[in-house]
PDB file of N, CA and C in Angstrom:
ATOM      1  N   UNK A   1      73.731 157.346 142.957  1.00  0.00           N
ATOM      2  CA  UNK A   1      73.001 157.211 144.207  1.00  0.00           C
ATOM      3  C   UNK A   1      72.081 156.003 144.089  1.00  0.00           C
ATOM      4  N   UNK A   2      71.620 155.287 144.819  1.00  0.00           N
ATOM      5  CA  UNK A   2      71.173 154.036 145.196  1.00  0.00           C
ATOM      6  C   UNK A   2      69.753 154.622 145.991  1.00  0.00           C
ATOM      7  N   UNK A   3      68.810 153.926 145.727  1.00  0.00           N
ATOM      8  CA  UNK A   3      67.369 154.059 145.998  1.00  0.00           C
ATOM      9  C   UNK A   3      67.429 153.482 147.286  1.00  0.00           C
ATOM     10  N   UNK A   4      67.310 153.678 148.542  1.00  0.00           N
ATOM     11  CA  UNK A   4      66.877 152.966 149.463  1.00  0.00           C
ATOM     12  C   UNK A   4      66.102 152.119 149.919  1.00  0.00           C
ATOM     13  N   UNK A   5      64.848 152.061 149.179  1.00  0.00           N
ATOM     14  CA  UNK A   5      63.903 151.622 148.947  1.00  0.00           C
ATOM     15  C   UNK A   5      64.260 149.973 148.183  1.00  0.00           C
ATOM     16  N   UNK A   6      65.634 150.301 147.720  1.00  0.00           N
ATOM     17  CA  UNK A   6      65.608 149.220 146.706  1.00  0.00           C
ATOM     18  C   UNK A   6      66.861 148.352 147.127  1.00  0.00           C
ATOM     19  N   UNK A   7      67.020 148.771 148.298  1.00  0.00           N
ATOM     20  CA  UNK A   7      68.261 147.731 148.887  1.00  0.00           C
ATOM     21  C   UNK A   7      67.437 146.454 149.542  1.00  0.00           C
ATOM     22  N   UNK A   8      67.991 145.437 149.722  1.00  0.00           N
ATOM     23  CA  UNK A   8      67.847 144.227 150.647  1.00  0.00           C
ATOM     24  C   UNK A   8      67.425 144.768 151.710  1.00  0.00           C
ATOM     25  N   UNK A   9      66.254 144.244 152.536  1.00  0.00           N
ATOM     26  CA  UNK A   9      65.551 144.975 153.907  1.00  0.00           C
ATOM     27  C   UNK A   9      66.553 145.022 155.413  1.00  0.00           C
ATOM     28  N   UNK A  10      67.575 143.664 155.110  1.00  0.00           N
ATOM     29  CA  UNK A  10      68.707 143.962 155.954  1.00  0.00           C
ATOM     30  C   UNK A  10      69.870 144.881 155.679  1.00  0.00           C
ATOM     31  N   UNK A  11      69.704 145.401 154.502  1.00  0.00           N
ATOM     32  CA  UNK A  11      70.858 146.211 154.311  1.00  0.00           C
ATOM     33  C   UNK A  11      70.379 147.600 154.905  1.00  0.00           C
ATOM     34  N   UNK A  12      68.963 147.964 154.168  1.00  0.00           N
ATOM     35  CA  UNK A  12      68.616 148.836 154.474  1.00  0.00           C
ATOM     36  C   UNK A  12      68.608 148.906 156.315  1.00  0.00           C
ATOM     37  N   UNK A  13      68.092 148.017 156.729  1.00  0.00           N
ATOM     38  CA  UNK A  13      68.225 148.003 158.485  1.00  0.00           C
ATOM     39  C   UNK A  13      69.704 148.414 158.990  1.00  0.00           C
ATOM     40  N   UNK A  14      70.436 148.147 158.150  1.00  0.00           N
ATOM     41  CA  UNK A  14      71.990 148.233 158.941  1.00  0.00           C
ATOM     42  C   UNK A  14      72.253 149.747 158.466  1.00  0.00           C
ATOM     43  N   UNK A  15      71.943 150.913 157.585  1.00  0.00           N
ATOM     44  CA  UNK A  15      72.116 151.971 156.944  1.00  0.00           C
ATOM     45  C   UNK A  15      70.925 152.800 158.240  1.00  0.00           C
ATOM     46  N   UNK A  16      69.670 152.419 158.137  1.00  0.00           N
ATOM     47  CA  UNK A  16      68.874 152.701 159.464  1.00  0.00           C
ATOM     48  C   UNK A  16      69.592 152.951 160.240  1.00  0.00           C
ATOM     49  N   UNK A  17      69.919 152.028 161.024  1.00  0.00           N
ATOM     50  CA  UNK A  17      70.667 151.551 162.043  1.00  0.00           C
ATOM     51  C   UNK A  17      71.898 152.411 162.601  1.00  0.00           C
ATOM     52  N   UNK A  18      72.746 152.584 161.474  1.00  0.00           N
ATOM     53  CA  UNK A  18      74.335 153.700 161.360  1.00  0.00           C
ATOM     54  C   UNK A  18      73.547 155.303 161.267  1.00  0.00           C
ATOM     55  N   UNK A  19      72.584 155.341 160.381  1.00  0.00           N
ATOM     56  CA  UNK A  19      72.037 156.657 160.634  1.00  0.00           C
ATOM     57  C   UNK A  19      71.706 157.347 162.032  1.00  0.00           C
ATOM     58  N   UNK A  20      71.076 156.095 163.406  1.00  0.00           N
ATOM     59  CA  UNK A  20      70.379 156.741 164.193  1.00  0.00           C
ATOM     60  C   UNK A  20      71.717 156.708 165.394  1.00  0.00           C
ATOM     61  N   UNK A  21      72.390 156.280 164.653  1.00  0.00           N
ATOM     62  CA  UNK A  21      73.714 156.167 165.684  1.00  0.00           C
ATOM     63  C   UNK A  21      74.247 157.505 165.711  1.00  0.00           C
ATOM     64  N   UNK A  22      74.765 158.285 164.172  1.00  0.00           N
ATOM     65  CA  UNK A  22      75.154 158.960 164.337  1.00  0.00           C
ATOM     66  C   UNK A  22      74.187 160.542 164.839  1.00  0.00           C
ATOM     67  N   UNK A  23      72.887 160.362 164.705  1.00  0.00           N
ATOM     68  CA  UNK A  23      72.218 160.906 164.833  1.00  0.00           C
ATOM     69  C   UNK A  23      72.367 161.381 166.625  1.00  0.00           C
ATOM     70  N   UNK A  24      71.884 159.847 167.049  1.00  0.00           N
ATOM     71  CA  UNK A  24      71.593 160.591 168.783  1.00  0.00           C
ATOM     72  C   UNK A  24      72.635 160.404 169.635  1.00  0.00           C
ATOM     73  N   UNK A  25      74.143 160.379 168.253  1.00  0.00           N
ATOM     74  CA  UNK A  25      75.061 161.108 169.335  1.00  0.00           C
ATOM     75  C   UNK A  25      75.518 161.699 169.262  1.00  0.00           C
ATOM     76  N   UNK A  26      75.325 162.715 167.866  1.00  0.00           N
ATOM     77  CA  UNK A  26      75.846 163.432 167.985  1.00  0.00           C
ATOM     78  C   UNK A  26      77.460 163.659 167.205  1.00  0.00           C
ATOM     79  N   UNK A  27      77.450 162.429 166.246  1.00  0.00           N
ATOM     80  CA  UNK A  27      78.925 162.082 166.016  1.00  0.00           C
ATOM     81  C   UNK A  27      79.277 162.741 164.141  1.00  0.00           C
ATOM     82  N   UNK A  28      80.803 162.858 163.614  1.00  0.00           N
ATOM     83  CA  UNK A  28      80.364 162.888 162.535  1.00  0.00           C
ATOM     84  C   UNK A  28      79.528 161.756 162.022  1.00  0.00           C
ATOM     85  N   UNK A  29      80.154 160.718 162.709  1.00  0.00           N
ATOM     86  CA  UNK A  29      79.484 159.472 161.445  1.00  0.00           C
ATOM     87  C   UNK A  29      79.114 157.850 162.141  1.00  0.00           C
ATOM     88  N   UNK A  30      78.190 157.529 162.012  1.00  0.00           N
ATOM     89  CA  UNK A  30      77.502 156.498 162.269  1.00  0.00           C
ATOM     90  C   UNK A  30      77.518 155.413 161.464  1.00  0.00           C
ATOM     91  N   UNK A  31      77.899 153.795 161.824  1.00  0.00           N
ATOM     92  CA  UNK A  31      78.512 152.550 161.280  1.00  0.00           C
ATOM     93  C   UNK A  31      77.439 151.668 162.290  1.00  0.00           C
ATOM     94  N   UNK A  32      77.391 150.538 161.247  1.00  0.00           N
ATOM     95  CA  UNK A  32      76.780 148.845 161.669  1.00  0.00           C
ATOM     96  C   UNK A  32      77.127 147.573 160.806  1.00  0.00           C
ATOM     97  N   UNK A  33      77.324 146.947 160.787  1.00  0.00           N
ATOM     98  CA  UNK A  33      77.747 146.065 160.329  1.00  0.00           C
ATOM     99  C   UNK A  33      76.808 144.646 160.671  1.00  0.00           C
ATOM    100  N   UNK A  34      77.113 143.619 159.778  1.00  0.00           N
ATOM    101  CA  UNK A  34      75.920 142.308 160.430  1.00  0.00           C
ATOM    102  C   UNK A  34      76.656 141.348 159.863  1.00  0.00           C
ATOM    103  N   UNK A  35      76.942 140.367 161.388  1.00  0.00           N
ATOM    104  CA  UNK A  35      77.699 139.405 160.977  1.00  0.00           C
ATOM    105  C   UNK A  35      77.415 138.203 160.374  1.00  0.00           C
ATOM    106  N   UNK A  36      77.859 136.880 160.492  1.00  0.00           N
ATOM    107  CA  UNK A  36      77.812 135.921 159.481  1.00  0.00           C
ATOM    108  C   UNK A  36      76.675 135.309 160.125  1.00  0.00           C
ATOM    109  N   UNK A  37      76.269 135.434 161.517  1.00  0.00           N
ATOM    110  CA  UNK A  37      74.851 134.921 161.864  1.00  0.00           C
ATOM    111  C   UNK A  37      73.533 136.353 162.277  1.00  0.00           C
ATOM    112  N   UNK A  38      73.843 136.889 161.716  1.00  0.00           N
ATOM    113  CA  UNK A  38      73.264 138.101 161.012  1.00  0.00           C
ATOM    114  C   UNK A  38      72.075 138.966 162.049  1.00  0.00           C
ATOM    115  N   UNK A  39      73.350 139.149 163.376  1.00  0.00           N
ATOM    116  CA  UNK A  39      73.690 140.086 164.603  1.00  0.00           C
ATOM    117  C   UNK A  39      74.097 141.395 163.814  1.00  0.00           C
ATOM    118  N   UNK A  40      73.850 142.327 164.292  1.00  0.00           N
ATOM    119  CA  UNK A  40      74.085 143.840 163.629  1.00  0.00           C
ATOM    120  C   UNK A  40      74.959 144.195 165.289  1.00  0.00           C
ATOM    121  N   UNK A  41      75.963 145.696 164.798  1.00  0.00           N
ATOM    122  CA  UNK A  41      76.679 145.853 166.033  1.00  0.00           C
ATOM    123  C   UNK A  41      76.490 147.408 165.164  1.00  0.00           C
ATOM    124  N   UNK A  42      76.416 148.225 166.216  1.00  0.00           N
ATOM    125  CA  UNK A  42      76.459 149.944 165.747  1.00  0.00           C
ATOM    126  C   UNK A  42      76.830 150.584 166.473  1.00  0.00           C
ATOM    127  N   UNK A  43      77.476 151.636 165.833  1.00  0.00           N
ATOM    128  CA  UNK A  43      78.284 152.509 166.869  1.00  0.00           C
ATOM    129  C   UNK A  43      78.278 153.911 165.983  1.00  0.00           C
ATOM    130  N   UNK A  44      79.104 154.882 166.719  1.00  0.00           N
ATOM    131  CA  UNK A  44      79.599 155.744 166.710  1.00  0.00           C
ATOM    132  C   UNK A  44      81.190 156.221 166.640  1.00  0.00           C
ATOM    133  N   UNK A  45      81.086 157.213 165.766  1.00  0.00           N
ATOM    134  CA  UNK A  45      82.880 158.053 165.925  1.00  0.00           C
ATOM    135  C   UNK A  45      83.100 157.966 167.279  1.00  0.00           C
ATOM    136  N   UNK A  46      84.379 157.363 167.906  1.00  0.00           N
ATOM    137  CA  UNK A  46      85.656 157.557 169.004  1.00  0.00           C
ATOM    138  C   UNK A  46      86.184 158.576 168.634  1.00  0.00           C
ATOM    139  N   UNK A  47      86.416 160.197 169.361  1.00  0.00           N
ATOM    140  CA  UNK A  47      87.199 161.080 169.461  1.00  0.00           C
ATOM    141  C   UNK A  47      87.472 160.906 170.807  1.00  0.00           C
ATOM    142  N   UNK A  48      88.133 160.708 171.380  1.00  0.00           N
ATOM    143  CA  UNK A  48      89.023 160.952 172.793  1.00  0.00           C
ATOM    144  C   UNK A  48      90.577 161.121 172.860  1.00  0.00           C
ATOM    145  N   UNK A  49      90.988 162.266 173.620  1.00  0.00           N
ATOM    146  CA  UNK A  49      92.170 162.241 173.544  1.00  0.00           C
ATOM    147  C   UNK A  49      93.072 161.209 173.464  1.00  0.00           C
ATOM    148  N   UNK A  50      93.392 160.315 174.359  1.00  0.00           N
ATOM    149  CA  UNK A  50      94.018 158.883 173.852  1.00  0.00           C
ATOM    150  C   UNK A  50      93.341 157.999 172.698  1.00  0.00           C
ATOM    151  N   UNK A  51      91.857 158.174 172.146  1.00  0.00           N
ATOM    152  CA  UNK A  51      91.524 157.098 170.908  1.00  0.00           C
ATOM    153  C   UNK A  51      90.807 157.393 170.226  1.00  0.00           C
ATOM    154  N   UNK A  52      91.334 157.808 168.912  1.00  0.00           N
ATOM    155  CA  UNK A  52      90.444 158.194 167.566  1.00  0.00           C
ATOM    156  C   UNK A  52      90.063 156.612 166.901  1.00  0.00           C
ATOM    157  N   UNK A  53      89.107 156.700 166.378  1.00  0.00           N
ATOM    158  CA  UNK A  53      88.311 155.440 165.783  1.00  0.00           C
ATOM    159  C   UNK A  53      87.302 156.027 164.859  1.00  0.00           C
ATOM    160  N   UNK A  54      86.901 155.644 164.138  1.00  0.00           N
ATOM    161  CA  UNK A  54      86.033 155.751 162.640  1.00  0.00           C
ATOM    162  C   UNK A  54      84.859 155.315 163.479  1.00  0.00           C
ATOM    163  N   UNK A  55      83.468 154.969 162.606  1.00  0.00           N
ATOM    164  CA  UNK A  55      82.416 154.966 163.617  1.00  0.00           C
ATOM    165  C   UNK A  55      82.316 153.251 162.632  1.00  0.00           C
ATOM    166  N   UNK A  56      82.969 152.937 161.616  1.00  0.00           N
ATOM    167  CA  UNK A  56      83.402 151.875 161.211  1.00  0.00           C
ATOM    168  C   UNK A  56      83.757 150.801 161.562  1.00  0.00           C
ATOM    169  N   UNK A  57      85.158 151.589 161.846  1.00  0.00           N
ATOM    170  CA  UNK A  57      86.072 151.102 162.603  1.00  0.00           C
ATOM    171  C   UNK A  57      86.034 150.149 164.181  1.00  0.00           C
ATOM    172  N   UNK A  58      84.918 151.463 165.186  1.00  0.00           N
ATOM    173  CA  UNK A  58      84.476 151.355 166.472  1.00  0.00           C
ATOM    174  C   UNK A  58      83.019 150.172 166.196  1.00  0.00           C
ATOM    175  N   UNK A  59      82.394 149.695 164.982  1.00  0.00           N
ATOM    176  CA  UNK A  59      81.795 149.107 165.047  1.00  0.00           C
ATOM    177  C   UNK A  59      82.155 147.431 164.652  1.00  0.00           C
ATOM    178  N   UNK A  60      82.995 147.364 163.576  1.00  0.00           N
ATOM    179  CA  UNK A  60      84.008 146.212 163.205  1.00  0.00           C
ATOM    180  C   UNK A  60      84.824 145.476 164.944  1.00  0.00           C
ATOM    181  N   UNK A  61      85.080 146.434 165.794  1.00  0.00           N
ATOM    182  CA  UNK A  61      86.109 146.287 167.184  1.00  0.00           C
ATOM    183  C   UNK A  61      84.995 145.747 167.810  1.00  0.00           C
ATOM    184  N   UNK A  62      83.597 146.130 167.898  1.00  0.00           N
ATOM    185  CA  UNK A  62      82.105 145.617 168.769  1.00  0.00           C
ATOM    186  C   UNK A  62      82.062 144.154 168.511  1.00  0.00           C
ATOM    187  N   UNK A  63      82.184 143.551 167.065  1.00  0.00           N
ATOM    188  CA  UNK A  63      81.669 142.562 166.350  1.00  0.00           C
ATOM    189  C   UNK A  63      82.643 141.450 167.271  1.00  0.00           C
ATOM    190  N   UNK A  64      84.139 141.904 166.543  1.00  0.00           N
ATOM    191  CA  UNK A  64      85.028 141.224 166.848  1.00  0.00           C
ATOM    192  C   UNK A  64      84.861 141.072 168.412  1.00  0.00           C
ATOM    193  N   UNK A  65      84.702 142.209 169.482  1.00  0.00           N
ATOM    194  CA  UNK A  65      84.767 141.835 170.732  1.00  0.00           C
ATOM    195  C   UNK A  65      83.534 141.256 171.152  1.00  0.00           C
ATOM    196  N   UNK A  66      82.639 140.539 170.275  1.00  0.00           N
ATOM    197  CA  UNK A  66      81.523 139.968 170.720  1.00  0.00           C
ATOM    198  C   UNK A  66      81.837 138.797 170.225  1.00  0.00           C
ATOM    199  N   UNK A  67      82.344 138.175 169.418  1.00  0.00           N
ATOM    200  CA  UNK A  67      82.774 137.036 168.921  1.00  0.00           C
ATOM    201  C   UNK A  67      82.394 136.793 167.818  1.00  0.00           C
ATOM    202  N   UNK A  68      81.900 137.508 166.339  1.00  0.00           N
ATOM    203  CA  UNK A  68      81.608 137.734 165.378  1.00  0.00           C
ATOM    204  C   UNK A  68      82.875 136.820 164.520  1.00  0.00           C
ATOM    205  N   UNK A  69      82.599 135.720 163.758  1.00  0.00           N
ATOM    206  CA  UNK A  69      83.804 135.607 162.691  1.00  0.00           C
ATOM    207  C   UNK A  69      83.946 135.866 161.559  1.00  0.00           C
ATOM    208  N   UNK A  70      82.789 136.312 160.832  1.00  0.00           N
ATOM    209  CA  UNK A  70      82.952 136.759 159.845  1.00  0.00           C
ATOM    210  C   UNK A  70      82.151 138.836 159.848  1.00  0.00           C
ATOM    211  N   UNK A  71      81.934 138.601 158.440  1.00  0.00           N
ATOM    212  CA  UNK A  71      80.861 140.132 158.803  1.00  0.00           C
ATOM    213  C   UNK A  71      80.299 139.534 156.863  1.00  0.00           C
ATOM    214  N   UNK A  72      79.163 140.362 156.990  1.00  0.00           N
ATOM    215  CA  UNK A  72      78.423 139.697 155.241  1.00  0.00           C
ATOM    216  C   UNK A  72      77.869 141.348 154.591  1.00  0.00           C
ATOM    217  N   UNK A  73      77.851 142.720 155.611  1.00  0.00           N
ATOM    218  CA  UNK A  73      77.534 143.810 155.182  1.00  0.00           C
ATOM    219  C   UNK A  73      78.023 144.487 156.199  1.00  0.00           C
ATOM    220  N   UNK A  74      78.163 145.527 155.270  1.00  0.00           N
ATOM    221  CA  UNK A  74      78.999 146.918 156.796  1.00  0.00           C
ATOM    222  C   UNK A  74      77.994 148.365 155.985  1.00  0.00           C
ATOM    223  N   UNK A  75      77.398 149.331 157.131  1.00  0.00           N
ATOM    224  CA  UNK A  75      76.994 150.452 156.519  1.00  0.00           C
ATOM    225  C   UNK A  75      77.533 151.571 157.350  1.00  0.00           C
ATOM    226  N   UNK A  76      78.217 152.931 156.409  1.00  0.00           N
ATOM    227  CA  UNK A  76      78.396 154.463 157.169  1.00  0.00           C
ATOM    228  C   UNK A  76      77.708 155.275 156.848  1.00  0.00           C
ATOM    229  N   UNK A  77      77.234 156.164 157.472  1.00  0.00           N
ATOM    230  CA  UNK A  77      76.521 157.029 157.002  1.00  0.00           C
ATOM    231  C   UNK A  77      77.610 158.351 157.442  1.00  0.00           C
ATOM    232  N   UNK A  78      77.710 159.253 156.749  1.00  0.00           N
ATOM    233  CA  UNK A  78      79.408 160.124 156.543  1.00  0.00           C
ATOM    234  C   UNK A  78      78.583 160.974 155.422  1.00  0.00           C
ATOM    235  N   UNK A  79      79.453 162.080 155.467  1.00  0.00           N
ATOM    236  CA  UNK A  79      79.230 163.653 154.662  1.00  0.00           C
ATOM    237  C   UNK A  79      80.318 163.372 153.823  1.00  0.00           C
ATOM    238  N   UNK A  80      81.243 162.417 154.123  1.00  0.00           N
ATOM    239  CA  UNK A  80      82.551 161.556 153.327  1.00  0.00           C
ATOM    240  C   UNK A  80      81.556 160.973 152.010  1.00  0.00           C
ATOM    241  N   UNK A  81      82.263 161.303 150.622  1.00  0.00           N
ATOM    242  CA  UNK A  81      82.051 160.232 149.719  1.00  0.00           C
ATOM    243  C   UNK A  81      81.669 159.309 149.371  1.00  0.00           C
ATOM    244  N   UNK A  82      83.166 158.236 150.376  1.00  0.00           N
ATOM    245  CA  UNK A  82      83.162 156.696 150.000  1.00  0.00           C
ATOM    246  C   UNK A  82      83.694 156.607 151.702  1.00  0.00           C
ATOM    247  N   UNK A  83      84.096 155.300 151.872  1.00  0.00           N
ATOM    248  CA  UNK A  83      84.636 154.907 152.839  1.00  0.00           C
ATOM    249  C   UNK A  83      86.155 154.616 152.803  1.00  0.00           C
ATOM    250  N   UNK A  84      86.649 155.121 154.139  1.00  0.00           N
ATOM    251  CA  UNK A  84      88.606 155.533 153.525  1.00  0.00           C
ATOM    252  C   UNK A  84      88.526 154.417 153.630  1.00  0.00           C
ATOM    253  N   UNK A  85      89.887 154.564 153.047  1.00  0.00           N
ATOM    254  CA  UNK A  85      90.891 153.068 153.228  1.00  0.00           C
ATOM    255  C   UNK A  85      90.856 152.328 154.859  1.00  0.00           C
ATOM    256  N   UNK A  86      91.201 153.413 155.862  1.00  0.00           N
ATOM    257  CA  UNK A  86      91.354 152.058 156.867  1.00  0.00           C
ATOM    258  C   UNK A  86      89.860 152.180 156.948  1.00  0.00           C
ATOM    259  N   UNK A  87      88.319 152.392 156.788  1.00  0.00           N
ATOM    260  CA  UNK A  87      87.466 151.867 156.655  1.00  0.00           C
ATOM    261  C   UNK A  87      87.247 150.069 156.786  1.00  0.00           C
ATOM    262  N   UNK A  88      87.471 150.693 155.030  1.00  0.00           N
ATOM    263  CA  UNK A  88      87.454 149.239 154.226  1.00  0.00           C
ATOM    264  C   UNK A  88      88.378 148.209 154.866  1.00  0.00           C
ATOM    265  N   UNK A  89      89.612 148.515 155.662  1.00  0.00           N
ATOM    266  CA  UNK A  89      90.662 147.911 155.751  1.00  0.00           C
ATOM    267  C   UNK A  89      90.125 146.920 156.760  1.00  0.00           C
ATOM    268  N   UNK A  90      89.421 147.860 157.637  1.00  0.00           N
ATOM    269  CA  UNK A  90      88.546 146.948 159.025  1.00  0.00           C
ATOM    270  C   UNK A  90      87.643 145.475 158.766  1.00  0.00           C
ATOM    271  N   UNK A  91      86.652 146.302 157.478  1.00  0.00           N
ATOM    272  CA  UNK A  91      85.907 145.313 157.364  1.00  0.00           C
ATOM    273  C   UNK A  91      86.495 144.223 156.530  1.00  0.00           C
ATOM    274  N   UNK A  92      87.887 144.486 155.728  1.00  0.00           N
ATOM    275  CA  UNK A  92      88.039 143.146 154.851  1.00  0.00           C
ATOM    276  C   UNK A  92      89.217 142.408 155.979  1.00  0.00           C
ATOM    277  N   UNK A  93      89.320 142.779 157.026  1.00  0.00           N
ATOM    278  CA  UNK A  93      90.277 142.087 157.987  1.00  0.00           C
ATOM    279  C   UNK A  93      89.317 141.506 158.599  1.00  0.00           C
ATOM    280  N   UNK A  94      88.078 141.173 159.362  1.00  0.00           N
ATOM    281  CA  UNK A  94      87.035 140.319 159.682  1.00  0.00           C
ATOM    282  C   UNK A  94      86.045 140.061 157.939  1.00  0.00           C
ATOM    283  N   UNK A  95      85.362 140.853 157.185  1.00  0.00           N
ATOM    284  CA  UNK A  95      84.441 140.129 156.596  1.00  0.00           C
ATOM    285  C   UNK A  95      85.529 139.557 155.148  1.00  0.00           C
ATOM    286  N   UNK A  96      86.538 139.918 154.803  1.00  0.00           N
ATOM    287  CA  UNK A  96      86.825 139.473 153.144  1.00  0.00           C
ATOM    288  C   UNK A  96      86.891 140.544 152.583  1.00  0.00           C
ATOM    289  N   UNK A  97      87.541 140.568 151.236  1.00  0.00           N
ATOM    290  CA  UNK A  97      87.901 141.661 150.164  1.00  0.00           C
ATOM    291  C   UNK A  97      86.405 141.676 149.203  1.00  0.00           C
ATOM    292  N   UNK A  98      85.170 140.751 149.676  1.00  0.00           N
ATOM    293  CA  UNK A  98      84.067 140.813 148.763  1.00  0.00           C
ATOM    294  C   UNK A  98      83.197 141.409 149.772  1.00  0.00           C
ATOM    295  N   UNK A  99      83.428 141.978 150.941  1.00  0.00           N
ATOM    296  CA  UNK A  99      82.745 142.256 151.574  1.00  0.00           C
ATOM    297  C   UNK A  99      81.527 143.768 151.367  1.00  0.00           C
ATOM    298  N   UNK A 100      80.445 144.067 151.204  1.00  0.00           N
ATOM    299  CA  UNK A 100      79.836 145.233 150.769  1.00  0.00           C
ATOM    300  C   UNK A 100      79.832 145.901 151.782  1.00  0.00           C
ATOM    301  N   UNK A 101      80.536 147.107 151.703  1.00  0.00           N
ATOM    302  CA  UNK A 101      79.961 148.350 152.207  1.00  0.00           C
ATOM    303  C   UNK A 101      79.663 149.933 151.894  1.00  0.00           C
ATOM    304  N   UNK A 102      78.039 149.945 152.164  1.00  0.00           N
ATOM    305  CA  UNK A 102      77.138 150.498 152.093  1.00  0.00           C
ATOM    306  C   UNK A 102      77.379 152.279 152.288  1.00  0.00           C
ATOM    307  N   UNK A 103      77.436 152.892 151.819  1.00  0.00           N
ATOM    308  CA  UNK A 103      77.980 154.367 151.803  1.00  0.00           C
ATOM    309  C   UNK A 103      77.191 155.392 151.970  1.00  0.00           C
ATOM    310  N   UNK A 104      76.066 155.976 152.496  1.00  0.00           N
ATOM    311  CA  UNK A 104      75.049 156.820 153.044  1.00  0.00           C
ATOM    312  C   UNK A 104      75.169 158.105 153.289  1.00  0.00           C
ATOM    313  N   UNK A 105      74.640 158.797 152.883  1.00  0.00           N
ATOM    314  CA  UNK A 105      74.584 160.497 153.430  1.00  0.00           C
ATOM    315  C   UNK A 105      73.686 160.794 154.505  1.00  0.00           C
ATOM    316  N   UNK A 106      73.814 162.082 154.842  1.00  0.00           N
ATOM    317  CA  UNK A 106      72.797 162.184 156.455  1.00  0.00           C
ATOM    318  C   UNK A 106      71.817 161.625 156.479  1.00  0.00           C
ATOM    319  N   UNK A 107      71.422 162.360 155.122  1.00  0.00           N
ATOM    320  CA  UNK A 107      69.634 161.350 154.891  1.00  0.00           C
ATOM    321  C   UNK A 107      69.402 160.475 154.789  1.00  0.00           C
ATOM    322  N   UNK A 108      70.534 159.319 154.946  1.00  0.00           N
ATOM    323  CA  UNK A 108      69.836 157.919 154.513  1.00  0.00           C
ATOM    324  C   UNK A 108      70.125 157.361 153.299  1.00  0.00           C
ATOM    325  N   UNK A 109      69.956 158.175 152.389  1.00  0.00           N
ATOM    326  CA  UNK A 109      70.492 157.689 150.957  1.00  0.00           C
ATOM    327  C   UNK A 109      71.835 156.910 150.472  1.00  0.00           C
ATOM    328  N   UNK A 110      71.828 155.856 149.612  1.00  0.00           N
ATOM    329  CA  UNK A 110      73.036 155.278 149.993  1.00  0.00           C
ATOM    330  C   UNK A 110      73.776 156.557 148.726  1.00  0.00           C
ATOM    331  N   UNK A 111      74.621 156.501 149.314  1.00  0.00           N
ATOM    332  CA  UNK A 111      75.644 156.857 147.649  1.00  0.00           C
ATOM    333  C   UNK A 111      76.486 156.008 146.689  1.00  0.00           C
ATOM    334  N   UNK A 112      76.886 155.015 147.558  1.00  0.00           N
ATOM    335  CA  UNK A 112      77.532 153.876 146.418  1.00  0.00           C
ATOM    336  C   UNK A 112      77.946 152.846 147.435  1.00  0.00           C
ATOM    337  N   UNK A 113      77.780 151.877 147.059  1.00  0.00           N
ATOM    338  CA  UNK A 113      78.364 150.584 147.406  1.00  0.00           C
ATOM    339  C   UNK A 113      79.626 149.877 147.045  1.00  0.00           C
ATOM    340  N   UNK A 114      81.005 150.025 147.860  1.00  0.00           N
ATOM    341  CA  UNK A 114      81.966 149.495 147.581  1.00  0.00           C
ATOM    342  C   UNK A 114      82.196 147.943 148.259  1.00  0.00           C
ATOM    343  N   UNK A 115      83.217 147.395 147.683  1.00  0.00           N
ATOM    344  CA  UNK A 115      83.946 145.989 148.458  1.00  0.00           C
ATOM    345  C   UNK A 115      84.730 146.594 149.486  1.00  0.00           C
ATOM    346  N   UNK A 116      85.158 146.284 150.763  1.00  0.00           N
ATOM    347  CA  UNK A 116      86.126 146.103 151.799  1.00  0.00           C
ATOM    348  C   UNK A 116      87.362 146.173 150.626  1.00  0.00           C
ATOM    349  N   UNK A 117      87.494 144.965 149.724  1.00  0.00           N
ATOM    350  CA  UNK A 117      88.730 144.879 148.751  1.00  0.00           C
ATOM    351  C   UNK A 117      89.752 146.168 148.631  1.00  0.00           C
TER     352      UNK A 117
END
C-alpha cells in the first residue's frame, strides 16, 4: 500500500478526483486521468443496456473526445486489486506502455501503482 500523503500532489489530485466520482454517483468505480498538458478528465462506471465501460475506460474516451494526445497519469479507485487488462489497455493506447496507473481503494489509499504496459 502506498501512503497518500506521499504521492506527487497531482497524482494525489487525480486519485481525489476518481474517488469523488465514484462516490456521488454512486458507481462501482471512479477514474481520472491528466493529460500531457495536465487537464484531468473524470468519470464514472457506464452500465447501460447498450454500453458497459470501466470508469477508466469512460474516462480515457473523455480525454480522447476532448482532444487530449497523450495522458502522463491515470487513477481508479475499485474494491478491484489492480486494474484489468482492458484498463491498462485504454490508457497505454493514448498515454504509452510507461504510463502510471494509480490503483486506490474506497478510502483513497493507493494500493499499487502499475504501467498501462
Amino acid at each position: 500500500m502506498t501512503d497518500s500523503n506521499a504521492l506527487d500532489p497531482e497524482d494525489r489530485k487525480i486519485v481525489t478526483l476518481a474517488r469523488s466520482a465514484r462516490a456521488r454517483n454512486g458507481v462501482p468505480e471512479g477514474a481520472a486521468v491528466r493529460d500531457e498538458t495536465g487537464r484531468t478528465y473524470v468519470a464514472g462506471t457506464v452500465d447501460l443496456a447498450s454500453l458497459k465501460l470501466s470508469a477508466l475506460q469512460t474516462a480515457v474516451a473523455m480525454a480522447v473526445a476532448s482532444g487530449a494526445k497523450s495522458l502522463e497519469a491515470a487513477a481508479v479507485v475499485t474494491d478491484a486489486e489492480s486494474a484489468s487488462a482492458e484498463d491498462r489497455a485504454a490508457v497505454r493506447d493514448l498515454g504509452g506502455a510507461d504510463t502510471p496507473v494509480l490503483v486506490a481503494g474506497p478510502d483513497g489509499s493507493v494500493r499499487t501503482t502499475v504501467t498501462a504496459g
